[in-house]
Protein backbone atom coordinates (compact mmCIF):
# COMPACT_ATOMS: atom_id res chain seq x y z
CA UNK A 1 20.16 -2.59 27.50
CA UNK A 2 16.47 -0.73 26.67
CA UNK A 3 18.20 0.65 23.90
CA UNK A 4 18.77 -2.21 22.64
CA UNK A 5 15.48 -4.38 22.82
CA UNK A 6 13.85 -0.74 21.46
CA UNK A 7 16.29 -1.24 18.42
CA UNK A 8 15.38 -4.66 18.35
CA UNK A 9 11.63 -3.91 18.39
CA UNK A 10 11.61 -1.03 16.02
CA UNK A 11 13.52 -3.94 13.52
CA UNK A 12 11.24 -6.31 13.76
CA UNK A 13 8.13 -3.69 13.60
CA UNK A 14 9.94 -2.80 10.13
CA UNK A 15 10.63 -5.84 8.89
CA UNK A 16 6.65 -7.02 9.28
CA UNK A 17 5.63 -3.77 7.72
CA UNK A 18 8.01 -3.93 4.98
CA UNK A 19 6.76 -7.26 4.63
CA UNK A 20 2.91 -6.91 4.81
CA UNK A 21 3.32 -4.03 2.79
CA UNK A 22 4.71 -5.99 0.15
CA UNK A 23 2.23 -8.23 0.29
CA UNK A 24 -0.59 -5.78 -0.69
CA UNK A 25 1.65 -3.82 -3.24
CA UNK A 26 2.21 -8.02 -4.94
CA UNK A 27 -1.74 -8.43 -4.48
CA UNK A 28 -2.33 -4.75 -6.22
CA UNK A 29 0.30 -6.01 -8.87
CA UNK A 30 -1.74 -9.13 -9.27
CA UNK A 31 -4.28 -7.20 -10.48
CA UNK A 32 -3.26 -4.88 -13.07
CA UNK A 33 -2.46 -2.03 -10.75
CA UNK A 34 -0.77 0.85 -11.96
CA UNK A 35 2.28 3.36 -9.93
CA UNK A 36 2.20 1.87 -6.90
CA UNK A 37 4.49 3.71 -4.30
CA UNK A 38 5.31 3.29 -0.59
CA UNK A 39 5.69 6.48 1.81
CA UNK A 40 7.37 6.20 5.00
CA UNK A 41 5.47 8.49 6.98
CA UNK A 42 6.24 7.43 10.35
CA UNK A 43 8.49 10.48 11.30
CA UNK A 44 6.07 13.13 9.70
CA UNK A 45 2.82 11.86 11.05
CA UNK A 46 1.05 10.01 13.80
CA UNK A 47 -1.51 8.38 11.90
CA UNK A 48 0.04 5.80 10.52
CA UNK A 49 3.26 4.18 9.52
CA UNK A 50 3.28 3.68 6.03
CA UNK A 51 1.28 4.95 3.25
CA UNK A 52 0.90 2.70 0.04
CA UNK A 53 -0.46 4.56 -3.37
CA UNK A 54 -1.92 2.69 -6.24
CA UNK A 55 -4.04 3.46 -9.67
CA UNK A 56 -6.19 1.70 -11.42
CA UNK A 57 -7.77 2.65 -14.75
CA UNK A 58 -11.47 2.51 -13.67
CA UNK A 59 -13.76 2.54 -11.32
CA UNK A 60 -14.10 -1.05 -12.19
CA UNK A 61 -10.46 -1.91 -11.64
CA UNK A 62 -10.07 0.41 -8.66
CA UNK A 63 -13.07 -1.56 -6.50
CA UNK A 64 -10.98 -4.94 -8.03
CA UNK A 65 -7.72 -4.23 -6.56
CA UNK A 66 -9.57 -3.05 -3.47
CA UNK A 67 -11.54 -6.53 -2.95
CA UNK A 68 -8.44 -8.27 -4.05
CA UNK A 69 -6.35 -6.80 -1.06
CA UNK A 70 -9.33 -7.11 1.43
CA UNK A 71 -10.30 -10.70 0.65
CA UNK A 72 -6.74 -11.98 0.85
CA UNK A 73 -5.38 -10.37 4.12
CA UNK A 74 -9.16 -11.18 5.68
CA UNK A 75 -8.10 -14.63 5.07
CA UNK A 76 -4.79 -13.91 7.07
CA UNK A 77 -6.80 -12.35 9.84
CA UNK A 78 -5.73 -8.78 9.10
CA UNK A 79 -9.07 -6.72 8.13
CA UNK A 80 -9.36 -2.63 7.84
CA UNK A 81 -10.14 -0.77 10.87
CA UNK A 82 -11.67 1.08 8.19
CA UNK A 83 -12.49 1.43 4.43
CA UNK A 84 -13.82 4.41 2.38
CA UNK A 85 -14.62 5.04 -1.66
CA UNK A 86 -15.80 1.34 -2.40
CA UNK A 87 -19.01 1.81 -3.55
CA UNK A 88 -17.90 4.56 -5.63
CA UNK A 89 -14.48 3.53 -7.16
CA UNK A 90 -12.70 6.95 -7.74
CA UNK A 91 -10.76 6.58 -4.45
CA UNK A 92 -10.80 3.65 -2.06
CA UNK A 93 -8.82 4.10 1.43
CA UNK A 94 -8.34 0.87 3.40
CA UNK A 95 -6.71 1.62 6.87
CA UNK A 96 -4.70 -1.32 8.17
CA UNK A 97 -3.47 0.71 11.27
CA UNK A 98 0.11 0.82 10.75
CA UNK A 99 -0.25 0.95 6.87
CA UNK A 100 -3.19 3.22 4.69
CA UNK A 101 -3.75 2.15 1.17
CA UNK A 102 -4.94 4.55 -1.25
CA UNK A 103 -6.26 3.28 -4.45
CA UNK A 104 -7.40 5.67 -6.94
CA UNK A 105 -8.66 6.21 -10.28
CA UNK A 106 -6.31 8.15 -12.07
CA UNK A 107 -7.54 11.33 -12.74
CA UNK A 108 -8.38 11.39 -9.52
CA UNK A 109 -4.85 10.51 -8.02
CA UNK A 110 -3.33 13.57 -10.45
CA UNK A 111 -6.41 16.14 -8.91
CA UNK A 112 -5.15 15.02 -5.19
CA UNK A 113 -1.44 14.66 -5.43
CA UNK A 114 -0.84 12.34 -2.37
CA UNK A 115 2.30 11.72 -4.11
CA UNK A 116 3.17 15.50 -4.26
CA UNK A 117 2.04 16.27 -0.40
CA UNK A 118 3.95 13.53 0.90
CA UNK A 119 7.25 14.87 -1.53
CA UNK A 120 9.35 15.18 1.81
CA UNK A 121 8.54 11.74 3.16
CA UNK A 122 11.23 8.65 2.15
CA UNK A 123 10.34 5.96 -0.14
CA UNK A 124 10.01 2.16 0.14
CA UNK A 125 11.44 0.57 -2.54
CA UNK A 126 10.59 -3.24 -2.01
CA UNK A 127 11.68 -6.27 -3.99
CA UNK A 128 7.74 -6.74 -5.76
CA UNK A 129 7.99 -3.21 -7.00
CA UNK A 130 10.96 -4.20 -9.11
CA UNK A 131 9.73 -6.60 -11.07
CA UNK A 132 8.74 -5.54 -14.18
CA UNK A 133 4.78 -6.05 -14.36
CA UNK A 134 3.36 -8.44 -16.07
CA UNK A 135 5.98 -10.62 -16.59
CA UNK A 136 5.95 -14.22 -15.01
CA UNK A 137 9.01 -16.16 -14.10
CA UNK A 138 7.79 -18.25 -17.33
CA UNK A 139 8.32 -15.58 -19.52
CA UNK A 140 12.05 -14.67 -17.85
């Protein structure tokens, strides 16, 4: 019977992340962002969960997406335990625990190759991320 309230558990922890992590990828989207991908890093690594990768094509756009995400989950109660890169714009981390977002600049994401390190690691494909950007249901 543990087994199956642990089963139960680890289902209902995925389905929130899945579903918080859609929420910042939609956010990100919102705002122009470029590439975003979703690592599953839960059975490589102990620091977090999930791993969300975005670019943006400035500085300017990078500290946007950053304040977008931020101001809207603040307003759901969920804030970083910590954020890094803001000031500067080339790479912003926001830790939410359980997921990391990494927003970079795009040069800078190429130089660093998050995408490349974490090759092993499974994807997320979620519903927002298959959407074609930019198009509203207006336009469908």
């Amino acid at each position: 019977m543990e087994v199956t309230i642990g089963t139960i558990n680890r289902k209902e922890k995925e389905l929130d992340l899945q579903k918080k992590a859609s929420r910042i990828v939609e956010l990100a989207l919102d705002k122009k962002a470029e590439y975003p991908v979703v690592i599953d890093i839960s059975r490589l690594s102990a620091i977090s969960d999930y791993l969300i990768l975005l670019s943006g094509t400035s500085a300017r756009h990078v500290q946007t997406i950053s304040k977008a995400i931020r101001e809207n989950l603040k307003k759901r109660r969920l804030s970083p335990l910590s954020t890094e890169g803001v000031n500067e714009g080339h790479w912003v981390v926001l830790d939410y625990d359980d997921i990391i977002v990494h927003i970079f600049h795009e040069p800078v994401r190429e130089y660093y190759d998050l995408d490349g390190l974490w090759a092993e690691a499974p994807r997320v494909e979620l519903e927002v991320m298959r959407e074609p950007a930019g198009i509203s249901d207006k336009a469908r």
